[in-house]
N, C-alpha and C. Protein backbone atom coordinates (compact mmCIF):
# COMPACT_ATOMS: atom_id res chain seq x y z
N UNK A 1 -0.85 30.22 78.21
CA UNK A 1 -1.93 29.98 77.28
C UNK A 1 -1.98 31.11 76.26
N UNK A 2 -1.82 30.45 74.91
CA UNK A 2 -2.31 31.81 73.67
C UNK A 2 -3.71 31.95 73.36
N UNK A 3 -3.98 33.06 73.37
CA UNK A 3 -5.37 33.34 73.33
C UNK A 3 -5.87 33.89 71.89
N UNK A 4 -6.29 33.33 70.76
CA UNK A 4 -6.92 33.11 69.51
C UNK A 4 -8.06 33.68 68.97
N UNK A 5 -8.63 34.43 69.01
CA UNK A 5 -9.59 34.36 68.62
C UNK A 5 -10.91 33.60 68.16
N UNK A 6 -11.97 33.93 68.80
CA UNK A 6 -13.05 32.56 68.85
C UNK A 6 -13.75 33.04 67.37
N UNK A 7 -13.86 34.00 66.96
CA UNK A 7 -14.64 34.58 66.04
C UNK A 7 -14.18 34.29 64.88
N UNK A 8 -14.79 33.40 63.86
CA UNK A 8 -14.34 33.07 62.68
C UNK A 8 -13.79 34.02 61.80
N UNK A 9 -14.21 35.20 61.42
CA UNK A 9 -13.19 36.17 60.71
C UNK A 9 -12.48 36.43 61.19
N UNK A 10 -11.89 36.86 62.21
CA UNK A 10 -10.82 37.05 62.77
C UNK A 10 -10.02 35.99 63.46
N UNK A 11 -10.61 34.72 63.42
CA UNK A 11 -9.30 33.17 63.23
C UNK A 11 -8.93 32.86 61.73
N UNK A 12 -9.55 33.10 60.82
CA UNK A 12 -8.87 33.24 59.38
C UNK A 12 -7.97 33.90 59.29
N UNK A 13 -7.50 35.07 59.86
CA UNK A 13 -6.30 35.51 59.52
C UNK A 13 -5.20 34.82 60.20
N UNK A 14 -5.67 34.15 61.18
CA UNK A 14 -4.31 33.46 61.55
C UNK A 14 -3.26 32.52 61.11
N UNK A 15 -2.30 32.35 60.56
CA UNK A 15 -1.70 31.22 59.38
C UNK A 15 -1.09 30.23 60.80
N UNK A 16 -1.82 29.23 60.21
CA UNK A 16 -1.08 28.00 61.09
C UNK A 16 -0.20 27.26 60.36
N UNK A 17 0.53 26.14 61.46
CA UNK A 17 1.95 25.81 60.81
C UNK A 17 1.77 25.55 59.92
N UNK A 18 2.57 25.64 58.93
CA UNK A 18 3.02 24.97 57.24
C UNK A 18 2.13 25.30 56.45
N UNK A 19 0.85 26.62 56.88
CA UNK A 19 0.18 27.01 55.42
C UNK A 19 0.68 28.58 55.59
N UNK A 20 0.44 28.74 54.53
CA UNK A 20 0.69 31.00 54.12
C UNK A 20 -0.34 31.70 53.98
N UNK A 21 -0.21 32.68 54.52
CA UNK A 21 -1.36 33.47 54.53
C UNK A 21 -1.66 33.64 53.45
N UNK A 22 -3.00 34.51 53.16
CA UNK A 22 -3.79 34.57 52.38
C UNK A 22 -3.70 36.32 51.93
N UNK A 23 -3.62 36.48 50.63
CA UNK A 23 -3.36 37.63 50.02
C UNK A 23 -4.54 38.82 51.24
N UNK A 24 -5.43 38.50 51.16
CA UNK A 24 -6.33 38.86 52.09
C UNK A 24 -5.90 39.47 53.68
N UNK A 25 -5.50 38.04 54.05
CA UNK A 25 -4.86 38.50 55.45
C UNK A 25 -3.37 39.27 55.43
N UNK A 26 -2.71 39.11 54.41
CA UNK A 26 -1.25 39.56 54.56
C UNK A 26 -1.75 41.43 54.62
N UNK A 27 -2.63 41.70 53.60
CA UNK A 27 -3.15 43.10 53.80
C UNK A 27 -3.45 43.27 54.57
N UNK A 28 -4.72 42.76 55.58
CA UNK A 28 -5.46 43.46 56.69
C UNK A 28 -3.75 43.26 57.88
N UNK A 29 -2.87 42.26 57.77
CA UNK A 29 -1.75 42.88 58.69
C UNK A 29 -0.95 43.85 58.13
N UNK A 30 -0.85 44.46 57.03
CA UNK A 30 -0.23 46.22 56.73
C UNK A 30 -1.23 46.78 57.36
N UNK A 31 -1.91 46.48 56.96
CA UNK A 31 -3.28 47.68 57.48
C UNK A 31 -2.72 48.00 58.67
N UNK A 32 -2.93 46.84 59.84
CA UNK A 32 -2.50 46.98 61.19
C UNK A 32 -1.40 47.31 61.50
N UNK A 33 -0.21 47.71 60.63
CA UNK A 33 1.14 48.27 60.67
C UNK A 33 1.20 49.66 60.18
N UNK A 34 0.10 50.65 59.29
CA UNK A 34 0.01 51.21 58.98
C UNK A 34 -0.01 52.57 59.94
N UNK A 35 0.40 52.23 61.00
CA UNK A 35 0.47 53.66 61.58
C UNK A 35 1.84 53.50 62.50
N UNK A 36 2.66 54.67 62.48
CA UNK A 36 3.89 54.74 63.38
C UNK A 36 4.43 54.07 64.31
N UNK A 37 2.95 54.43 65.24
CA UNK A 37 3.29 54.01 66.94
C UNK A 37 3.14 52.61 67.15
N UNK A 38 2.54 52.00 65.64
CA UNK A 38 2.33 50.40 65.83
C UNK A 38 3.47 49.33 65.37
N UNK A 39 4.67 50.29 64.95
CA UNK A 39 5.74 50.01 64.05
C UNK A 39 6.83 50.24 65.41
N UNK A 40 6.74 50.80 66.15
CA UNK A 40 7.53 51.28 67.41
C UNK A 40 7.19 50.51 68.43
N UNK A 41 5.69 50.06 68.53
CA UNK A 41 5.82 48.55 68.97
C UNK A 41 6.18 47.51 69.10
N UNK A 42 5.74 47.24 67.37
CA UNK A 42 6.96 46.22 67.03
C UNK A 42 8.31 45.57 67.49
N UNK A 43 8.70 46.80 67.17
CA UNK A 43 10.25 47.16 67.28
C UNK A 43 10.08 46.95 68.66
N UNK A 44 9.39 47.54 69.69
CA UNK A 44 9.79 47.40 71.27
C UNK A 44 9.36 45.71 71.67
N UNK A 45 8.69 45.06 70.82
CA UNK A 45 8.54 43.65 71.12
C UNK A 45 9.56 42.65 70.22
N UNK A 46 10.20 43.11 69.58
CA UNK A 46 11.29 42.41 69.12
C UNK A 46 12.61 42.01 69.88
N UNK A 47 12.54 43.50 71.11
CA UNK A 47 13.53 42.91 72.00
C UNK A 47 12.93 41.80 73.09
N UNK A 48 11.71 41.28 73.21
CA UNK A 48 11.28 40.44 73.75
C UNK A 48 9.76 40.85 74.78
N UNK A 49 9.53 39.16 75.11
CA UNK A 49 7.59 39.88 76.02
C UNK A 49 7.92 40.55 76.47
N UNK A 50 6.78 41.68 76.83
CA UNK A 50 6.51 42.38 77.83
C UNK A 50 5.13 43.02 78.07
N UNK A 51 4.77 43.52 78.99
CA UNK A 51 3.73 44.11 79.60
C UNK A 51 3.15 45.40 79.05
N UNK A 52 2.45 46.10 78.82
CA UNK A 52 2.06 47.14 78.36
C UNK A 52 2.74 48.46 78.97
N UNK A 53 3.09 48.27 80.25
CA UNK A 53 3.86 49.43 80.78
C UNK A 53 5.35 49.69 80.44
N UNK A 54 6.02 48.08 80.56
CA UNK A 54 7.19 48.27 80.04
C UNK A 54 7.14 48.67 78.08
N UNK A 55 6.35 47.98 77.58
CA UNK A 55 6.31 48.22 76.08
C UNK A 55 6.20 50.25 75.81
N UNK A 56 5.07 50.60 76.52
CA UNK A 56 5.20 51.83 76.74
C UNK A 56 6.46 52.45 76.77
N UNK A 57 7.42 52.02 77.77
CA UNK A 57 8.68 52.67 78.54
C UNK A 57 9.58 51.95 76.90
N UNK A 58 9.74 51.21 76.18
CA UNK A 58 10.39 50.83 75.18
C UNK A 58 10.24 51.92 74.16
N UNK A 59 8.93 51.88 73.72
CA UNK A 59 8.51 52.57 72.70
C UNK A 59 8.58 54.21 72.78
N UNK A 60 8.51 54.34 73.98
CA UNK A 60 8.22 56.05 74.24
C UNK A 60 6.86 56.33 73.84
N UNK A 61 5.93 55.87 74.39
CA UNK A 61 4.55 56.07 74.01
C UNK A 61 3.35 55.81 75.67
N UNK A 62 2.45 56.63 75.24
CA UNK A 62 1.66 56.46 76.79
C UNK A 62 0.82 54.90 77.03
N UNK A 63 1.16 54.66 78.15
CA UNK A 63 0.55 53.37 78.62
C UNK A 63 -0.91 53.25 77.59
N UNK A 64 -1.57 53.88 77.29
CA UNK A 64 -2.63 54.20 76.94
C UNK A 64 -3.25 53.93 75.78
N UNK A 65 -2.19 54.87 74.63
CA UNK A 65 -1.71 55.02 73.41
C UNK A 65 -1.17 52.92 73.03
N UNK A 66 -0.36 52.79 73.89
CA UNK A 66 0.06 51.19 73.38
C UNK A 66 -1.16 50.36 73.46
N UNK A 67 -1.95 50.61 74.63
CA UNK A 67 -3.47 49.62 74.84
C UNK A 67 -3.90 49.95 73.91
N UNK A 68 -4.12 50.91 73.45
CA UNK A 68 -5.54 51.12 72.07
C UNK A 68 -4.68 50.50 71.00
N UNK A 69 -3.45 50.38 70.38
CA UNK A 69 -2.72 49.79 69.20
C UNK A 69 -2.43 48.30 69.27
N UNK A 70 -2.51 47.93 70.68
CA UNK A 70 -1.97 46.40 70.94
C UNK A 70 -3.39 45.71 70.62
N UNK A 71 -5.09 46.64 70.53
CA UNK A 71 -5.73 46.27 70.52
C UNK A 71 -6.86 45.64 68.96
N UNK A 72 -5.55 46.60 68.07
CA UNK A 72 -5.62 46.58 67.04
C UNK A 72 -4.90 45.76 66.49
N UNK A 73 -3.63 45.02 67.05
CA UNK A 73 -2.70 44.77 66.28
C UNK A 73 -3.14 43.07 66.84
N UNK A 74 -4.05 42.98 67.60
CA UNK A 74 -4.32 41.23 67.84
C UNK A 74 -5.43 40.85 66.98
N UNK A 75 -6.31 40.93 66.81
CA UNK A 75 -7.07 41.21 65.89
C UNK A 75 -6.29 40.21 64.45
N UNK A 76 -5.31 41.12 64.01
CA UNK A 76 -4.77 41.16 62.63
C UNK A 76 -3.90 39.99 62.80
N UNK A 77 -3.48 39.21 64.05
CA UNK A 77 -2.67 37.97 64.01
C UNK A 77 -0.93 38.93 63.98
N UNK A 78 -1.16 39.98 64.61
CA UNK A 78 0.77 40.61 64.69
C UNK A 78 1.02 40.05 66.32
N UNK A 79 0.14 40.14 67.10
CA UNK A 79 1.28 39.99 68.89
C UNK A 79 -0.12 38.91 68.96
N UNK A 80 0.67 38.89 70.24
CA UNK A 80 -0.26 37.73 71.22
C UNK A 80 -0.07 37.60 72.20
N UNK A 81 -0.61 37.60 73.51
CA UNK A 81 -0.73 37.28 74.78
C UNK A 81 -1.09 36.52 75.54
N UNK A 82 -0.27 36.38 76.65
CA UNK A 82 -0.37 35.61 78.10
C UNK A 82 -0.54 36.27 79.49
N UNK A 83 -1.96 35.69 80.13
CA UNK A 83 -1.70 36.04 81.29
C UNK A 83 -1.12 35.52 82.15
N UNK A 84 -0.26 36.62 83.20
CA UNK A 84 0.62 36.47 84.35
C UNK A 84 -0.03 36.95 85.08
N UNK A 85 -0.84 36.30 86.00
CA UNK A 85 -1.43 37.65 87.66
C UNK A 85 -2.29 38.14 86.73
N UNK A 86 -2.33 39.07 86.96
CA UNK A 86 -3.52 40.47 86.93
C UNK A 86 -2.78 41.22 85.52
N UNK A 87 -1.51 40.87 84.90
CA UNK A 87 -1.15 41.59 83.82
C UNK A 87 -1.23 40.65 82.28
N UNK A 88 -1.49 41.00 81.46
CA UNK A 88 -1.28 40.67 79.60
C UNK A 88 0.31 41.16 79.54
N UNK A 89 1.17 39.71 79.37
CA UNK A 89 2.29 39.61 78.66
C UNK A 89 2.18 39.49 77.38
N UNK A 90 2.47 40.64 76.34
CA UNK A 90 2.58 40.60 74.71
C UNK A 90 3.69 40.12 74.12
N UNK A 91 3.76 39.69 72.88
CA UNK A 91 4.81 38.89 72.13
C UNK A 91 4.12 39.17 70.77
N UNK A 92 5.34 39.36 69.58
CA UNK A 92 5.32 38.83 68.35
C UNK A 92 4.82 37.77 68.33
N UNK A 93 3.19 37.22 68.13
CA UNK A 93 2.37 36.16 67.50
C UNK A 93 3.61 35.55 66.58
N UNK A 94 3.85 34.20 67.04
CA UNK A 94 4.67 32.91 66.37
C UNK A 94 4.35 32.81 65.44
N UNK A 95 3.03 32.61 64.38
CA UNK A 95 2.84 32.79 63.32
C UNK A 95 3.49 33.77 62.30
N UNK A 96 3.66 35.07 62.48
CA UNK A 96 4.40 35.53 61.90
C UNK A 96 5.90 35.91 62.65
N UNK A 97 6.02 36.19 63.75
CA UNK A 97 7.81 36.82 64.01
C UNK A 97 8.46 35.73 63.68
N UNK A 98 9.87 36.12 63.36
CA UNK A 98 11.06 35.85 63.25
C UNK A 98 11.88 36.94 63.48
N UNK A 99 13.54 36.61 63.51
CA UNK A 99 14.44 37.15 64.63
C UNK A 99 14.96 38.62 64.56
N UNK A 100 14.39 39.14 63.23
CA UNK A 100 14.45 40.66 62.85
C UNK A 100 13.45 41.11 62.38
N UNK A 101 12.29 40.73 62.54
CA UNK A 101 10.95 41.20 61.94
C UNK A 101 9.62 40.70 61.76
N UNK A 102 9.12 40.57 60.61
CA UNK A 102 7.79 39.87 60.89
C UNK A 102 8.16 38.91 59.61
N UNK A 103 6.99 38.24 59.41
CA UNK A 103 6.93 37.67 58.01
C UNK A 103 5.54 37.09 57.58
N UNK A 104 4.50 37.71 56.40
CA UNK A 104 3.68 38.36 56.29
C UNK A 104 3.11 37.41 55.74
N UNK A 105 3.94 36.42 55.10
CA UNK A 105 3.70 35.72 53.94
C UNK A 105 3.73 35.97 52.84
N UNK A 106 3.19 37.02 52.26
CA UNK A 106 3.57 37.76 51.11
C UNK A 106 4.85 38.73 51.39
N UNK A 107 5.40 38.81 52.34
CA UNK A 107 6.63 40.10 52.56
C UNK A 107 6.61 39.78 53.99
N UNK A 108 7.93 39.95 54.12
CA UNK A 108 8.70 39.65 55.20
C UNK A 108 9.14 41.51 55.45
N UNK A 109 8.95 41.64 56.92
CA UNK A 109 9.50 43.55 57.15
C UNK A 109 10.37 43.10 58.02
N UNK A 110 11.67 44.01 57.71
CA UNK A 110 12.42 43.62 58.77
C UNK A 110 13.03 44.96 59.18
N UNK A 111 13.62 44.53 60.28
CA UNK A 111 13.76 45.91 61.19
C UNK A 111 15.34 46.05 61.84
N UNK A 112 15.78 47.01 61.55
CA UNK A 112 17.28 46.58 61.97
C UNK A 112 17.64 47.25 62.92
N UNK A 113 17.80 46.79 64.56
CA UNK A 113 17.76 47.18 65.86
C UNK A 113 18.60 48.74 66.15
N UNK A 114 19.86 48.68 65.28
CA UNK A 114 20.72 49.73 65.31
C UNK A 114 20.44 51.20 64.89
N UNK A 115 19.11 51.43 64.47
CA UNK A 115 18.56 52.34 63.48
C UNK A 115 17.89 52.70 64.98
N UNK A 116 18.46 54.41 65.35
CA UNK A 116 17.55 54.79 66.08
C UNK A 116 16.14 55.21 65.56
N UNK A 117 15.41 55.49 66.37
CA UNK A 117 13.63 55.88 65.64
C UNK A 117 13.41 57.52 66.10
N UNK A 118 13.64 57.57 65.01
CA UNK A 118 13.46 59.35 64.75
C UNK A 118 11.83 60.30 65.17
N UNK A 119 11.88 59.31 65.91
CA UNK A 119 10.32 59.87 66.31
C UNK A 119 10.33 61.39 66.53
């Protein structure tokens, strides 16, 4: 089950099939990309779902540090989750991923796996 947001401002940003986001929403998702460790996320969910601990162990970032950014970054329509058991499996939100990046509607970011992260 994907879990959406019930709250009308924050289901507007979501682009459903066959419409484009809205100059509006394509910003408030930079916004939500606008910091490092949320870009290293990304990148650690591009190799596919996972759990906050493993995303942690991807990213090089504290279990902790990923909860407070994953918490930001749903919100804005970037990941999305499923529960398994007792854990939140995250994913690139279908609305925007595709197979090297995001796509914003206004701008597509793409990320090229081979590029270590100079953190």
């Amino acid at each position: 089950m994907v879990r959406t947001p019930t709250n009308p401002r924050q289901a507007s940003r979501f682009r459903t099939a066959g419409m484009r986001r809205t100059p509006d929403a394509c910003a408030e998702a930079m916004k939500a990309l606008s910091d490092p460790n949320r870009i290293r996320i990304v990148r650690a969910l591009l190799v596919g779902p996972a759990n906050v601990t493993e995303i942690a162990a991807r990213a090089g970032l504290s279990v902790h540090r990923v909860s407070h950014h994953l918490g930001r970054m749903r919100p804005a329509g970037l990941v999305a989750c499923t529960r398994r058991g007792r854990q939140m499996i995250y994913r690139i939100a279908e609305a925007v991923g595709t197979a090297d990046g995001l796509d914003l509607g206004f701008c597509h970011v793409q990320f090229r796996p081979t590029e270590p992260d100079p953190k």
